[in-house]
Protein backbone atom coordinates (compact mmCIF):
# COMPACT_ATOMS: atom_id res chain seq x y z
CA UNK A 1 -11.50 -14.20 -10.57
CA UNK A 2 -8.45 -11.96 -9.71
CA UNK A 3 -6.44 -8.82 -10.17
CA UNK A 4 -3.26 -8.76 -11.98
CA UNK A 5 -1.46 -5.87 -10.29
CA UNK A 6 2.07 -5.34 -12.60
CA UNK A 7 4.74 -2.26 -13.12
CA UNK A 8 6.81 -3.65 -16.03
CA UNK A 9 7.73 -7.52 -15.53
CA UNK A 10 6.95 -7.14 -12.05
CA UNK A 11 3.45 -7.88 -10.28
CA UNK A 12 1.04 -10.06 -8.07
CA UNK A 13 -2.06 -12.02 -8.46
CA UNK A 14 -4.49 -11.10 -5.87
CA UNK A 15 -8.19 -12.47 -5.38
CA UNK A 16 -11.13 -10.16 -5.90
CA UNK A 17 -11.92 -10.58 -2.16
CA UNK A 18 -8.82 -9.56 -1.06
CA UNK A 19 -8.54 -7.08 -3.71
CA UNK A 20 -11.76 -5.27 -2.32
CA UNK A 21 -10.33 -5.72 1.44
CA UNK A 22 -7.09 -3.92 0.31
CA UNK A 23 -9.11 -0.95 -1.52
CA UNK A 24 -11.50 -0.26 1.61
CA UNK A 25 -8.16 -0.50 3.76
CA UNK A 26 -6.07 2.04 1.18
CA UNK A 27 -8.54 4.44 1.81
CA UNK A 28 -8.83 4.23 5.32
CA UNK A 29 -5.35 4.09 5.92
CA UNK A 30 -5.31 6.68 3.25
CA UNK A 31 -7.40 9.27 5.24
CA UNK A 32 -4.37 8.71 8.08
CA UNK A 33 -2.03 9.82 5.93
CA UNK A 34 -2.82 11.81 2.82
CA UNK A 35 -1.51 15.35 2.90
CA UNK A 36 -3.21 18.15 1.37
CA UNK A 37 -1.40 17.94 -1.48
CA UNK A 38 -1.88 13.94 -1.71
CA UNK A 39 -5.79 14.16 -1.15
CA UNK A 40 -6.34 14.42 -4.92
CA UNK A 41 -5.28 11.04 -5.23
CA UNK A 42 -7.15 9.65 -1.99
CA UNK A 43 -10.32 10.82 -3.63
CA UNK A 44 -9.42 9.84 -6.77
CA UNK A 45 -9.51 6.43 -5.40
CA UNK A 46 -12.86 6.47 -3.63
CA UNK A 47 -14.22 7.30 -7.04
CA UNK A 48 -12.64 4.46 -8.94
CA UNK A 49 -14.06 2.22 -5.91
CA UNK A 50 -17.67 3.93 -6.17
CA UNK A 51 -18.15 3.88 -9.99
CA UNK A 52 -16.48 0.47 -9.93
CA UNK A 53 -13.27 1.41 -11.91
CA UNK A 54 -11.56 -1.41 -10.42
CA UNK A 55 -14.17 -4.17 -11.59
CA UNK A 56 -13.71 -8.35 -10.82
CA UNK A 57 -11.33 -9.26 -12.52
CA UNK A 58 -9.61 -5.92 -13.72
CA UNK A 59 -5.62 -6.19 -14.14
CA UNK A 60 -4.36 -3.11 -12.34
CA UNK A 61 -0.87 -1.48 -14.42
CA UNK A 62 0.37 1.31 -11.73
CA UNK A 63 2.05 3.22 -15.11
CA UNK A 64 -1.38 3.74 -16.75
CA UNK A 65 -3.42 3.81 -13.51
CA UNK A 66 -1.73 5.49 -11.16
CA UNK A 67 0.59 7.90 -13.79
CA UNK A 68 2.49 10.60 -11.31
CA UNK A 69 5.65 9.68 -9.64
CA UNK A 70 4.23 11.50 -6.20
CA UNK A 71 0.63 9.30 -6.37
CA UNK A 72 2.93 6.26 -6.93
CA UNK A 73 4.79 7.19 -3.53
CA UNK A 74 1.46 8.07 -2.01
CA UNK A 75 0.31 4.68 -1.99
CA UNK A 76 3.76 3.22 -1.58
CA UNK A 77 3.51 4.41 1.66
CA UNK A 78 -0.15 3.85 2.24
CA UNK A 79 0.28 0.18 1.39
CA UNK A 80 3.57 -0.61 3.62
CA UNK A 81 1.64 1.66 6.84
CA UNK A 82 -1.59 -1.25 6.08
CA UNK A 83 0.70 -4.16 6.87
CA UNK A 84 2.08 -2.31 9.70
CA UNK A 85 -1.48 -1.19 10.66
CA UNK A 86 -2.66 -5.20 10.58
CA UNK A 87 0.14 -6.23 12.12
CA UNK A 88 -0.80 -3.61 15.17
CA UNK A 89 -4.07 -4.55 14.81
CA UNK A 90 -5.06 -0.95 14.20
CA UNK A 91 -7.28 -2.05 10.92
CA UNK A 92 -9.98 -4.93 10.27
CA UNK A 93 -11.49 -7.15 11.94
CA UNK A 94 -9.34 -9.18 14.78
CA UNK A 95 -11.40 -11.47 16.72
CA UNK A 96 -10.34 -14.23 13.87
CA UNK A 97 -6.72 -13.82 13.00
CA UNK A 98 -6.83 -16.23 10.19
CA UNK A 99 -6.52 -13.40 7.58
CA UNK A 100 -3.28 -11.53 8.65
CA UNK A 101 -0.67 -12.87 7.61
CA UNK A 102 -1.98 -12.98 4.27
CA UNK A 103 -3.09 -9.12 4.14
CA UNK A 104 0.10 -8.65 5.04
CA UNK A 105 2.05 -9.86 2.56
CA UNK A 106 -0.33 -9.01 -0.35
CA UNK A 107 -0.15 -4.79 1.23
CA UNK A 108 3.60 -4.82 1.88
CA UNK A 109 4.20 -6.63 -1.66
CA UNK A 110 2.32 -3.68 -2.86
CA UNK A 111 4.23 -1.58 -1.07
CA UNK A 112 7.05 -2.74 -2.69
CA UNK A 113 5.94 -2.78 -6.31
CA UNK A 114 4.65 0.81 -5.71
CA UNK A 115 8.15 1.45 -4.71
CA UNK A 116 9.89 -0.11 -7.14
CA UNK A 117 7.55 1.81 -9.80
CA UNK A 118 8.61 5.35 -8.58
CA UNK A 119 12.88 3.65 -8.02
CA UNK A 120 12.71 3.65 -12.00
CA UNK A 121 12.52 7.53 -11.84
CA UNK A 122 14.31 7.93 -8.55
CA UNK A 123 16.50 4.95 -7.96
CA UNK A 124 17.45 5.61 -3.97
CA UNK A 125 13.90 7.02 -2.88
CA UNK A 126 11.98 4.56 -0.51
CA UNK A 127 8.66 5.51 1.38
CA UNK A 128 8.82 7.30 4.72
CA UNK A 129 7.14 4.50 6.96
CA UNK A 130 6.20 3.94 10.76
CA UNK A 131 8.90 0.72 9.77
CA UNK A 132 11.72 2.84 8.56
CA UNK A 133 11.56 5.78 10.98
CA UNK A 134 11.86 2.36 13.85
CA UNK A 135 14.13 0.92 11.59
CA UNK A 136 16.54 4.23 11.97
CA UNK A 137 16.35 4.74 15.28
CA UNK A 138 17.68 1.44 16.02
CA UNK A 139 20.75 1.21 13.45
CA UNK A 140 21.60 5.06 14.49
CA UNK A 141 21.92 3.67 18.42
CA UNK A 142 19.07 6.22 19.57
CA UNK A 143 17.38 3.25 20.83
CA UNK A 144 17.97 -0.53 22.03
CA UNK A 145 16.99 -3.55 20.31
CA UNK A 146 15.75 -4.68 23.62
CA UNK A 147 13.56 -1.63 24.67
């Protein structure tokens, strides 16, 4: 079985396992990040995982599931600061490596549709990663591409 995860026409297939590797990650990356403000939707998602909200199999629409503009950018960030946080290997399990690329792709894709969800509303926003503060530091000169 998998998860259909769609905003609009947009969306990606995604096995249960990884599915349920990507959930436990969210929320740890989640406790990283989540403001005061953006805690309401952290624990909102330990709940879903708990009572089993997001079942095997369960298509995931971010417009009915996750309905606020600010939760969509919550985990827009979340999910971009995972792959960074695999890539780093700052979360899971490294002593295999097998699994990274892959995690990567599916949390930054996720990123993206997250993004794209809340660019409807707010067509120039984009999250406010680890990636795009690096990313600005080296286009504005305040740092070498060789450092």
């Amino acid at each position: 079985m998998s998860h259909y995860i769609s905003f609009k026409d947009k969306g990606q297939w995604i096995n249960n396992m990884l599915f349920r590797s990507l959930l436990e990650f969210s929320i740890e990356t989640g406790e990283l990040q989540a403001s005061i403000e953006e805690r309401t939707y952290l624990e909102l998602m330990k709940k879903r995982v708990t009572d089993g909200f997001f079942w095997p199999g369960r298509d995931v629409d971010l417009e009915q599931d996750f309905p606020t503009i600010p939760e969509r950018k919550f985990w827009s960030r979340v999910f971009f600061e995972i792959a960074r946080a695999i890539f780093e290997r700052k979360i899971g399990v490294h002593a295999q490596t097998y699994w990274q690329a892959q995690r990567i792709y599916l949390a930054y894709g996720l990123g993206n549709l997250f993004q794209e969800s809340v660019r409807e509303i707010e067509p120039t926003w984009h999250a406010e990663t680890l990636d795009n503060r690096e990313f600005d530091r080296v286009v504005n000169g305040r740092e070498t591409r060789d450092a």
